[in-house]
Protein backbone atom coordinates (compact mmCIF):
# COMPACT_ATOMS: atom_id res chain seq x y z
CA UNK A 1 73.00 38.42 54.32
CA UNK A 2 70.35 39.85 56.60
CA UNK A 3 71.69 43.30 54.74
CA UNK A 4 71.20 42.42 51.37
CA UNK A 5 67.52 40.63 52.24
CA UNK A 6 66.39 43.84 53.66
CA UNK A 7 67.66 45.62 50.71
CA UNK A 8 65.32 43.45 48.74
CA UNK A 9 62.21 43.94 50.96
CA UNK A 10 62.52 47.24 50.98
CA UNK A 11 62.74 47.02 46.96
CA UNK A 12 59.69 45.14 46.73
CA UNK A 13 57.13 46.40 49.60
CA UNK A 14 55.25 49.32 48.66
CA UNK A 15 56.78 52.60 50.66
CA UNK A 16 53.55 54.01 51.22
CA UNK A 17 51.74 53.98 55.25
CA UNK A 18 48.45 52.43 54.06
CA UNK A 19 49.86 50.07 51.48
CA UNK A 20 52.01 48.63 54.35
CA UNK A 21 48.99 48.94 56.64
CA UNK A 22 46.99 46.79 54.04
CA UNK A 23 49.81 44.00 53.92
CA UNK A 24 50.05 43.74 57.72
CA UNK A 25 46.31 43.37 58.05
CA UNK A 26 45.94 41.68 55.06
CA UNK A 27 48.59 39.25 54.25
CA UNK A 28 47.67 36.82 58.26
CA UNK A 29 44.68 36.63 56.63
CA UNK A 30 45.39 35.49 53.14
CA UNK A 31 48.09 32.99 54.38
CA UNK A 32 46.05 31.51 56.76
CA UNK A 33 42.95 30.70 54.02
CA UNK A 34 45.88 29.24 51.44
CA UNK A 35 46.62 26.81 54.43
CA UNK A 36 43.19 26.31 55.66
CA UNK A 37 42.45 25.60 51.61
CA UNK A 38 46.01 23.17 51.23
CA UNK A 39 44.71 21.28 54.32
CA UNK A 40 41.40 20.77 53.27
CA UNK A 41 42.45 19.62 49.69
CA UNK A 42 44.62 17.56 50.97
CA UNK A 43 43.54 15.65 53.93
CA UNK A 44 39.35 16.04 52.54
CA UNK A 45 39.16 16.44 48.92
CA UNK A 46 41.63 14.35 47.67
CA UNK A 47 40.64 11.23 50.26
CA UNK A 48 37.27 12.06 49.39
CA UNK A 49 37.66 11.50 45.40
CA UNK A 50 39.89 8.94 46.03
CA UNK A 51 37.56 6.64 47.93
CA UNK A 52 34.66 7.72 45.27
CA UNK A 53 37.18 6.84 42.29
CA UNK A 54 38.19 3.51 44.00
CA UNK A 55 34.82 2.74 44.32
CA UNK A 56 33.68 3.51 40.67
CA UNK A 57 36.27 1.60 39.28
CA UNK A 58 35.68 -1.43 41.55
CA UNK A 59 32.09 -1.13 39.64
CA UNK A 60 33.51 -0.99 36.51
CA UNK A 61 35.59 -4.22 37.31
CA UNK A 62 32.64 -6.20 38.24
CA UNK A 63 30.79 -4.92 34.90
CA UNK A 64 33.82 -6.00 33.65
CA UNK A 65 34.17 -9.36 34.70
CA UNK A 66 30.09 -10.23 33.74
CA UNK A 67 30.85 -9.84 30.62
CA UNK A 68 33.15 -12.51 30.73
CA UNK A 69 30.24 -15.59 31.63
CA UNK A 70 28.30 -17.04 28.78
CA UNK A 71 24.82 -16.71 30.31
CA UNK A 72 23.92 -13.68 27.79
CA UNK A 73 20.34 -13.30 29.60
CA UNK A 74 22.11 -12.83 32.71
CA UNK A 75 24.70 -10.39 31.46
CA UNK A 76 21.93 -8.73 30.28
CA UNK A 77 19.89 -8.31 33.52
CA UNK A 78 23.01 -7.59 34.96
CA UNK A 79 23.76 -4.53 32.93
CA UNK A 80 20.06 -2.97 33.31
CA UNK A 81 20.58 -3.46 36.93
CA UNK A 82 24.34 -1.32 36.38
CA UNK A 83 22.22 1.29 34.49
CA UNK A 84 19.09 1.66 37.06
CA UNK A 85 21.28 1.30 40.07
CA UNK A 86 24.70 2.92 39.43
CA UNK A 87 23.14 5.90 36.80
CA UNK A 88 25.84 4.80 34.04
CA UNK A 89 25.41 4.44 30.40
CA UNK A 90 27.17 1.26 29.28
CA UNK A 91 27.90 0.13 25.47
CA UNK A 92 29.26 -2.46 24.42
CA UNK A 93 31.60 -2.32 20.88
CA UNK A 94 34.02 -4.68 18.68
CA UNK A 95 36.80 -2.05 18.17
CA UNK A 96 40.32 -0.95 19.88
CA UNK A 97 40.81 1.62 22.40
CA UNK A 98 41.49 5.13 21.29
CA UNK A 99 45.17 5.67 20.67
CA UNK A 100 45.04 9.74 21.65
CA UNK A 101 44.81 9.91 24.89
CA UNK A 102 42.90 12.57 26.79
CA UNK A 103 43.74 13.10 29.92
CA UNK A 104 45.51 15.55 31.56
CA UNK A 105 48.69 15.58 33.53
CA UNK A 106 47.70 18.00 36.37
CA UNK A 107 44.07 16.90 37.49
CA UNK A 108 43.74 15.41 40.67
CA UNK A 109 40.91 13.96 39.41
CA UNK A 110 42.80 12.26 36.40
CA UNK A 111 45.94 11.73 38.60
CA UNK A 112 43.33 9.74 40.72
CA UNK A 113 41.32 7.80 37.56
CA UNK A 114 44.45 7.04 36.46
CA UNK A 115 46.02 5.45 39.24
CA UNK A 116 42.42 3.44 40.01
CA UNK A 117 42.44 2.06 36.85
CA UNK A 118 45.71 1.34 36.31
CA UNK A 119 45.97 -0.91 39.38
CA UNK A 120 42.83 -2.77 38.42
CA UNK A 121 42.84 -3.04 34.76
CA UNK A 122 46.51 -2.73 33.91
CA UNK A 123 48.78 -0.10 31.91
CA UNK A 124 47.03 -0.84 28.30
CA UNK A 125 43.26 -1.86 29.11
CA UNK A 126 42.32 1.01 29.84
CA UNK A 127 40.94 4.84 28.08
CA UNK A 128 39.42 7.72 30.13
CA UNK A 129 37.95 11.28 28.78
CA UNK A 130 37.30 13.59 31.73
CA UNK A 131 36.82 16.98 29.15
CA UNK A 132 34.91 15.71 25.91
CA UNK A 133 31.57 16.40 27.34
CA UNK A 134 31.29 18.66 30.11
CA UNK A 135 29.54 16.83 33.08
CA UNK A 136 30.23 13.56 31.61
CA UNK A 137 32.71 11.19 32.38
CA UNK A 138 33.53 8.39 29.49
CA UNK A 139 35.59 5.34 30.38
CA UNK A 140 36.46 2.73 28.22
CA UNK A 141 37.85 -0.71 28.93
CA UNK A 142 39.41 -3.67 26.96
CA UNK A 143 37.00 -6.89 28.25
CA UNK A 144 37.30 -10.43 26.49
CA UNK A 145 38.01 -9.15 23.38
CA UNK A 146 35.17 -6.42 22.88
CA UNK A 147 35.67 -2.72 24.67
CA UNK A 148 32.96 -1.68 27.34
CA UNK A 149 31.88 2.06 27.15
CA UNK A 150 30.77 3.92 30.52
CA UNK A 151 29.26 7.22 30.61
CA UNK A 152 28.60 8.51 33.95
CA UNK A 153 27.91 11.84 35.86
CA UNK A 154 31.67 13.55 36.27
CA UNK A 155 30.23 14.21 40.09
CA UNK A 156 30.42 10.50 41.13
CA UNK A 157 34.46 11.14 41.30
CA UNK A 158 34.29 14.92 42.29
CA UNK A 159 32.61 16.03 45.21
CA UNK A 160 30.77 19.09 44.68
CA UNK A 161 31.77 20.33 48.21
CA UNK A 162 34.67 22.09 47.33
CA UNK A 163 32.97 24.66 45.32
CA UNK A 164 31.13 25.87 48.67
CA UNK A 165 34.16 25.29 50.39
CA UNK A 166 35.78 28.13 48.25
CA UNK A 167 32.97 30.49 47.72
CA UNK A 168 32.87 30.49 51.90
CA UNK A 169 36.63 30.53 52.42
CA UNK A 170 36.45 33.32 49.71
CA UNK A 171 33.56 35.87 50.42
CA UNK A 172 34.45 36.01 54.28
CA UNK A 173 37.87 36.78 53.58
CA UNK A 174 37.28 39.75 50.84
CA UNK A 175 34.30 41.20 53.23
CA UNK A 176 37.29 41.28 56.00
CA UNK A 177 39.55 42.79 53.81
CA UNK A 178 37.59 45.05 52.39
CA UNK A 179 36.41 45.79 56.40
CA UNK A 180 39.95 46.46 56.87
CA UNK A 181 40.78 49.04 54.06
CA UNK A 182 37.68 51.64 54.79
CA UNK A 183 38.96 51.58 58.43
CA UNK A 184 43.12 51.73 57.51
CA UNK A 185 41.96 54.90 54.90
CA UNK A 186 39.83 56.82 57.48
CA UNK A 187 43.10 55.92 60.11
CA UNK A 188 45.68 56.76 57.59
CA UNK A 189 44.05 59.94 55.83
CA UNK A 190 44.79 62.60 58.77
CA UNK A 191 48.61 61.25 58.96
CA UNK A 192 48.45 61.94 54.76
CA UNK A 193 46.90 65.25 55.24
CA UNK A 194 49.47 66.63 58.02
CA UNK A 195 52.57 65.15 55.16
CA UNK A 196 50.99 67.37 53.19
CA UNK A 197 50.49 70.37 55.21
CA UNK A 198 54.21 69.61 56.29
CA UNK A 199 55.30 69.85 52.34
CA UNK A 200 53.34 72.93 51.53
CA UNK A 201 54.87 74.45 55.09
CA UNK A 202 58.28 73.47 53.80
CA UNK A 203 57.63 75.21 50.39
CA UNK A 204 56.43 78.53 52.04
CA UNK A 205 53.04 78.32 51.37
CA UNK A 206 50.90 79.82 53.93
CA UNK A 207 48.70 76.21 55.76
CA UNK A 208 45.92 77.07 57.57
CA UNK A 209 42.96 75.51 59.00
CA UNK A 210 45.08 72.20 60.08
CA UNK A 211 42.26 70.17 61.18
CA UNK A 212 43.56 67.77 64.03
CA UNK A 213 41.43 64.16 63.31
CA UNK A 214 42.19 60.55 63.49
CA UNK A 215 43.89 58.78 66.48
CA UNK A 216 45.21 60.60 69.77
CA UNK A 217 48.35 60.51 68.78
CA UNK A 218 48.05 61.99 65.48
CA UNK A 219 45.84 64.42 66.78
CA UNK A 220 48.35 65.61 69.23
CA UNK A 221 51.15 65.57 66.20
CA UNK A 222 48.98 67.79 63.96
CA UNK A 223 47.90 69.87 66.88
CA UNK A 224 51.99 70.90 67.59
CA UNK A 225 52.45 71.41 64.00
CA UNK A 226 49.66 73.83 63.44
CA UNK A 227 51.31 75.45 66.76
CA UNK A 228 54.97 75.24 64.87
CA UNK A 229 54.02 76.65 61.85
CA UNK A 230 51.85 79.63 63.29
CA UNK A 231 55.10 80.46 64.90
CA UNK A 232 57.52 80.02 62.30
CA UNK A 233 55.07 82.44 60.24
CA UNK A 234 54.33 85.11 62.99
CA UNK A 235 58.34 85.05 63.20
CA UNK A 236 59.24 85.39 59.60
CA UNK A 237 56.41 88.42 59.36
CA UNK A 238 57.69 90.22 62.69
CA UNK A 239 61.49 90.23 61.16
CA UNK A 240 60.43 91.55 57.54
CA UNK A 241 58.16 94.00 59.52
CA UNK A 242 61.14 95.18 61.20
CA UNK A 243 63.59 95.11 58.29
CA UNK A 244 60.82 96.97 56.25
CA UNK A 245 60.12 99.56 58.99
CA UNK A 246 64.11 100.02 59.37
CA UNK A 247 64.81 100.85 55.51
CA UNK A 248 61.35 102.71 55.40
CA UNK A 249 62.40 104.89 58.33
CA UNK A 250 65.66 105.45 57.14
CA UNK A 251 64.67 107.16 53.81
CA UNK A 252 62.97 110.20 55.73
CA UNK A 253 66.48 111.37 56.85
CA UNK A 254 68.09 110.32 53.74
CA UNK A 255 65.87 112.42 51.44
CA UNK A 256 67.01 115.67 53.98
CA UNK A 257 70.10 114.89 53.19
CA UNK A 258 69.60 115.17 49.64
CA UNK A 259 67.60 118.56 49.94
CA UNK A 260 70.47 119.94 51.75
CA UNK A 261 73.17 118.95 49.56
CA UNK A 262 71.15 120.30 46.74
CA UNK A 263 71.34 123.77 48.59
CA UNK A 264 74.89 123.71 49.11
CA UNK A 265 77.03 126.49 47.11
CA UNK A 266 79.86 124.00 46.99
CA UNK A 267 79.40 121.73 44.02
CA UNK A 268 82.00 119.23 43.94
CA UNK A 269 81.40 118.41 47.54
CA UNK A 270 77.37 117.52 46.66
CA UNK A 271 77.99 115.44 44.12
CA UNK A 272 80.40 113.24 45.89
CA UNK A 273 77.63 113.29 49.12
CA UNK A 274 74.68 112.68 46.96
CA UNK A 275 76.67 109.29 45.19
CA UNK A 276 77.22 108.00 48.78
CA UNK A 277 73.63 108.47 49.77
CA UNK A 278 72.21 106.69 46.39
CA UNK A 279 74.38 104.02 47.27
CA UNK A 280 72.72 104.09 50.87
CA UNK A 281 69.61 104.14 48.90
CA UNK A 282 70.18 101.17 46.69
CA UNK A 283 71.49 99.42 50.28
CA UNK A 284 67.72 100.17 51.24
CA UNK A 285 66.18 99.04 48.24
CA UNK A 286 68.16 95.96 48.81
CA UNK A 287 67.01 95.43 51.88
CA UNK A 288 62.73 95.89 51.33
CA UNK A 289 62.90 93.54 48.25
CA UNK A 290 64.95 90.62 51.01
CA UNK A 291 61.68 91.75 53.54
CA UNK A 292 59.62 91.21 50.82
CA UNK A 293 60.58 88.00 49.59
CA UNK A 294 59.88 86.38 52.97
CA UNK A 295 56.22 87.96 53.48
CA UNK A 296 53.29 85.03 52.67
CA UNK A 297 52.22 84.78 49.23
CA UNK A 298 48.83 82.78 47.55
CA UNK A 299 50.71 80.11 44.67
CA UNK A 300 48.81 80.44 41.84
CA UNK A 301 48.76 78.92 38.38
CA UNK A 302 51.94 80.68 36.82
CA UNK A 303 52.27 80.87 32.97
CA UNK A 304 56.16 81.17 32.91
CA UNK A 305 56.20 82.33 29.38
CA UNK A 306 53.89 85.10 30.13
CA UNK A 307 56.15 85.77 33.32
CA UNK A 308 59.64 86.12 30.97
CA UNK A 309 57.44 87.91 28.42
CA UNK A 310 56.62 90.62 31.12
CA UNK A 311 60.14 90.77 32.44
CA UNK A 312 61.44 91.43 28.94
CA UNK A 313 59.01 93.98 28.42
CA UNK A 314 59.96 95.66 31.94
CA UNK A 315 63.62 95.80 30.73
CA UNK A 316 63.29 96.60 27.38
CA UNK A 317 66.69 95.33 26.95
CA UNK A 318 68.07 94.26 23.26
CA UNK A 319 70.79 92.49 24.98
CA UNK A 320 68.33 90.33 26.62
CA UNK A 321 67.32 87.16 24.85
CA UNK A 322 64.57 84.64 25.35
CA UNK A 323 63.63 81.14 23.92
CA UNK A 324 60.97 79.15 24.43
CA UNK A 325 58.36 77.14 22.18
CA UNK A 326 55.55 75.15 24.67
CA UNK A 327 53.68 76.72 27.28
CA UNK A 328 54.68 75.62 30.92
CA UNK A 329 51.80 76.54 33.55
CA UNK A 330 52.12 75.59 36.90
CA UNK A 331 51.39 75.99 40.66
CA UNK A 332 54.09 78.78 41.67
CA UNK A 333 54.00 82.09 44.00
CA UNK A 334 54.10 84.75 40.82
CA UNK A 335 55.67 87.60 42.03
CA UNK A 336 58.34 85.54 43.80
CA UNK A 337 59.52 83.93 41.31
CA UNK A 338 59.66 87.34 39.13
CA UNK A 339 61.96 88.80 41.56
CA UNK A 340 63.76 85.96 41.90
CA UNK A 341 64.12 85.73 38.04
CA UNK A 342 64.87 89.82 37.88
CA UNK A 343 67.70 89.47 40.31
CA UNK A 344 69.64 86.36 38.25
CA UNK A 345 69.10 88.92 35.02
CA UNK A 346 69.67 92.19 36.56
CA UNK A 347 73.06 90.57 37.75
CA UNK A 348 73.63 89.35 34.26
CA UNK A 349 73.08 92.81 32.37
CA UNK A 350 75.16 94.50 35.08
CA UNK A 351 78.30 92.36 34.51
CA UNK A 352 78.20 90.64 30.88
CA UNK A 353 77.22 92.30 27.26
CA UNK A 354 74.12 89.62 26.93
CA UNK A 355 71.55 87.20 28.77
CA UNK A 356 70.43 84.30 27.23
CA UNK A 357 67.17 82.59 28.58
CA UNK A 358 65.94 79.29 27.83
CA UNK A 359 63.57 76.72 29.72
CA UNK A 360 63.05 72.94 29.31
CA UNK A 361 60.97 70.71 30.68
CA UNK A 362 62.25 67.22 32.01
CA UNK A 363 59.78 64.87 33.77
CA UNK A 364 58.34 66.40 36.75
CA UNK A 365 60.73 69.65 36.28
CA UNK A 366 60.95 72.53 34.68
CA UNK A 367 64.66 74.00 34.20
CA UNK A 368 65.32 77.77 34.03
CA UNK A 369 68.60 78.16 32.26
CA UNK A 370 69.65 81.94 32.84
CA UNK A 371 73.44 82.42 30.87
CA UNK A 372 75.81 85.53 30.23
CA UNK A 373 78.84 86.11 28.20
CA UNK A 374 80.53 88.03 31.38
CA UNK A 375 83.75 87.43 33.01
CA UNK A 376 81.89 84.21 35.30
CA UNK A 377 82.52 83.67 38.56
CA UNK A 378 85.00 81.15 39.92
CA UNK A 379 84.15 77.51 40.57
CA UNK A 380 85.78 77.63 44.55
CA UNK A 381 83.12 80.82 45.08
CA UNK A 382 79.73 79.22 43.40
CA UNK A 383 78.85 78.09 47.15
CA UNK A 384 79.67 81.91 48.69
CA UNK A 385 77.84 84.12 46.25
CA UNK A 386 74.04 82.44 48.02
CA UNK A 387 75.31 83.75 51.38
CA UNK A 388 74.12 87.05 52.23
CA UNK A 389 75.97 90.61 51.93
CA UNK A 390 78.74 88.19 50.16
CA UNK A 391 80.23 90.11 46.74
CA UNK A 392 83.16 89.02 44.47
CA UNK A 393 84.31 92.24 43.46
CA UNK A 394 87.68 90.16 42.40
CA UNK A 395 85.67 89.13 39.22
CA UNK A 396 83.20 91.32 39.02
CA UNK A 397 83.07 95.12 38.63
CA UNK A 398 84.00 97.52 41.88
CA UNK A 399 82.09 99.94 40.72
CA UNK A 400 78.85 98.19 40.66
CA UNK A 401 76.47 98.94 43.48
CA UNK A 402 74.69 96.28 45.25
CA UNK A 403 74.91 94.59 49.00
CA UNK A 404 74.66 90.86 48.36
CA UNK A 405 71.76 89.85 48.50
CA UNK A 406 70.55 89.20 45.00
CA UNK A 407 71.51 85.72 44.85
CA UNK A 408 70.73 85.26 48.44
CA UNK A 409 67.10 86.26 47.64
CA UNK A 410 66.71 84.20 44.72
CA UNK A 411 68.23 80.61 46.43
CA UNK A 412 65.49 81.41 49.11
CA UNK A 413 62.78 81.69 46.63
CA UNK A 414 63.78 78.39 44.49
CA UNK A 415 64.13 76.58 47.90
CA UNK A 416 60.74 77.94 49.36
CA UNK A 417 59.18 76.36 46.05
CA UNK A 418 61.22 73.11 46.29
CA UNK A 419 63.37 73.59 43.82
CA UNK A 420 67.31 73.78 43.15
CA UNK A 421 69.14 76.39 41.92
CA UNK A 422 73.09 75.93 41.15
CA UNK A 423 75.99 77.58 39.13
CA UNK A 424 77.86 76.24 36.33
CA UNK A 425 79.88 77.24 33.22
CA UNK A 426 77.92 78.71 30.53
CA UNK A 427 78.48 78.12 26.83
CA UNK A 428 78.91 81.47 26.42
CA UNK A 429 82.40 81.33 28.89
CA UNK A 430 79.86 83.12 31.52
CA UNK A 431 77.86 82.27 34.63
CA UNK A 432 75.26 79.65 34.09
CA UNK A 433 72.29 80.24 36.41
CA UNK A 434 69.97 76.50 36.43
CA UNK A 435 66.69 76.48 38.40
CA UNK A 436 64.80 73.42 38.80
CA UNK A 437 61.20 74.01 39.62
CA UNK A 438 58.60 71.09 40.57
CA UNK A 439 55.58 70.98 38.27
């Protein structure tokens, strides 16, 4: 039980730090004013009319019951005396009580007119009209035949107190709140800003100029993060440094090699050599474009139409084929994602007659579909082929150069954006390449 209720809190309560703030500060407050209001009603306002609508009626009994004597110059006096003393308006007429009645059924104040006049006057002697006229009060009651008409001020049965009482249980308590929210945003902002740094961090964008602010604690959290990251990043540049240097430094002796082959008188021999050191080439080329993809890059606003447009261009490929109708801009690292894109095609023209590129957009999402009419890949090796220097060369091509690392590169690229990228069967009995991108 205590399972399923905390299934439903956590269903209804905001999810958000301040929001939850705002409740805990918030919601003392607002209870305690809803019973401090209850009690008051209760045990103040509700005596308090009472004992004024007792008393009315009591007033209206004994106007009542002059009317009954004989002595018309009396009754008279009597009723100027009413007039002067109690501030009513009384008429006397020779007709029946109203048959619509007017009041209403969840007044206190007509719950408590009601029940005065009632006990005095009986069930059917009686008419009241609490909303015809909006200060006045009109009562009517049957009297020795002929029905007496009051009119009196609607606060002699409702204490004008309990306005005040509301506007001061009210203003106090929004002031406090409002107190509260200026100082939960200022305490909540730095622990939003370091979420945010830790998002853009986790996306590969370079975060500088972390700001430590707030409480000591956050402080001291934001403080070790800007520490992390400047780590994490001074890492990731000294290894691509070093891969880069590695490949660059290895081309010198490879390009001697190739001069000297060229010299030889033996023929056959060179061109065997010089395949086996393009393929060491390619290897290298391999390996600057993986050093590459994990230096620091600016995002920008990315047109990805413009982006395919450019790629097709590049490759000047008829077998290539690209569909798209809306524009889709948004916040990306540009030549990234072109790389990433180049690999997925590159790997598509290498081992299948045609690519087919389309892109939708689903809320919050873009989706890359890359697709090829090749010989696929099967469904127990979709998982493998984003390792690196992995290669099916059971169903694809032997003689196809490459290392591994195209696909490797491009999961790193959709995952430093915060995106997904997975395999599936194509309707063209290829490889289906889907990237998800966040907008």
């Amino acid at each position: 039980m205590s399972f399923g209720l905390n299934s439903l809190l956590k269903k209804i309560l905001p999810t958000g730090l301040f929001y939850r703030s705002l409740i805990i500060v918030a919601a003392p407050t607002i209870i305690l004013q809803i019973i401090i209001t209850i009690v008051f009603f209760d045990s103040i306002w509700i005596k308090s009319n009472k004992g004024l609508t007792r008393s009315l009626v009591g007033e209206i009994k004994t106007l009542s019951d002059i009317y009954t004597g004989e002595d018309q110059e009396q009754i008279n006096y009597l009723t100027e005396q009413f007039k002067y003393n109690f501030d009513f308006v009384i008429n006397v007429k020779n007709e029946k009580l109203p048959i619509v009645s007017k009041e209403r059924k969840y007044s206190p104040i007509d719950r408590s007119l009601r029940r005065e006049l009632k006990s005095v006057f009986g069930s059917s002697n009686y008419w009241f009209d609490t909303i015809g006229q909006k200060n006045i009060v009109e009562i009517k009651v049957n009297s020795n035949d002929k029905i007496i008409q009051v009119l009196f001020p609607k606060e002699r049965i409702a204490p004008s107190s309990i306005r005040l009482f509301i506007l001061w249980i009210t203003l106090p308590s929004l002031l406090l709140i409002s107190i509260a929210i200026i100082f939960l945003k200022n305490q909540t902002k730095p622990i939003v800003n370091l979420s945010r740094a830790a998002e853009r961090f986790g996306k590969g964008d370079f975060v500088s100029g972390i700001r430590p602010s707030g409480a000591s604690e956050i402080r001291k959290a934001a403080y070790e993060f800007d520490r992390m990251a400047k780590r994490i990043t001074r890492h990731l540049k000294q290894r691509a440094e070093m891969l880069s240097g590695i490949s660059h430094d290895l081309r010198t002796p490879l390009t001697r090699l190739k001069l000297q082959l060229a010299m030889l008188s033996q023929k056959n021999i060179s061109i065997k050599m010089s395949k086996d050191i393009d393929e060491m080439e390619n290897m290298l080329n391999s390996y600057l474009q993986f050093a590459k993809s994990q230096i620091q890059e600016e995002s920008v606003a990315t047109n990805i139409n413009k982006l395919f447009q450019l790629i097709i261009d590049e490759k000047n490929n008829k077998n290539l084929h690209f569909n798209i109708s809306n524009e889709i801009t948004f916040i990306a690292r540009k030549n990234s994602l072109k790389r990433c894109f180049n690999n997925i095609i590159e790997n598509g023209l290498n081992y299948a007659k045609n690519v087919y590129v389309s892109v939708t957009v689903s809320v919050n999402w873009v989706n890359i579909f890359i697709e090829d009419d090749g010989p696929g890949i099967p469904i127990n090796q979709y998982k493998n082929v984003f390792k690196p220097f992995y290669r099916i060369d059971e169903s694809r091509n032997l003689n196809r150069s490459g290392v591994g690392l195209g696909m490797s590169i491009a999961e790193d690229i959709v995952k430093s954006h915060g995106g997904n990228i997975e395999l599936n069967e194509s309707k063209y009995k290829g490889l289906q390449v889907k990237i998800s991108l966040p907008l």
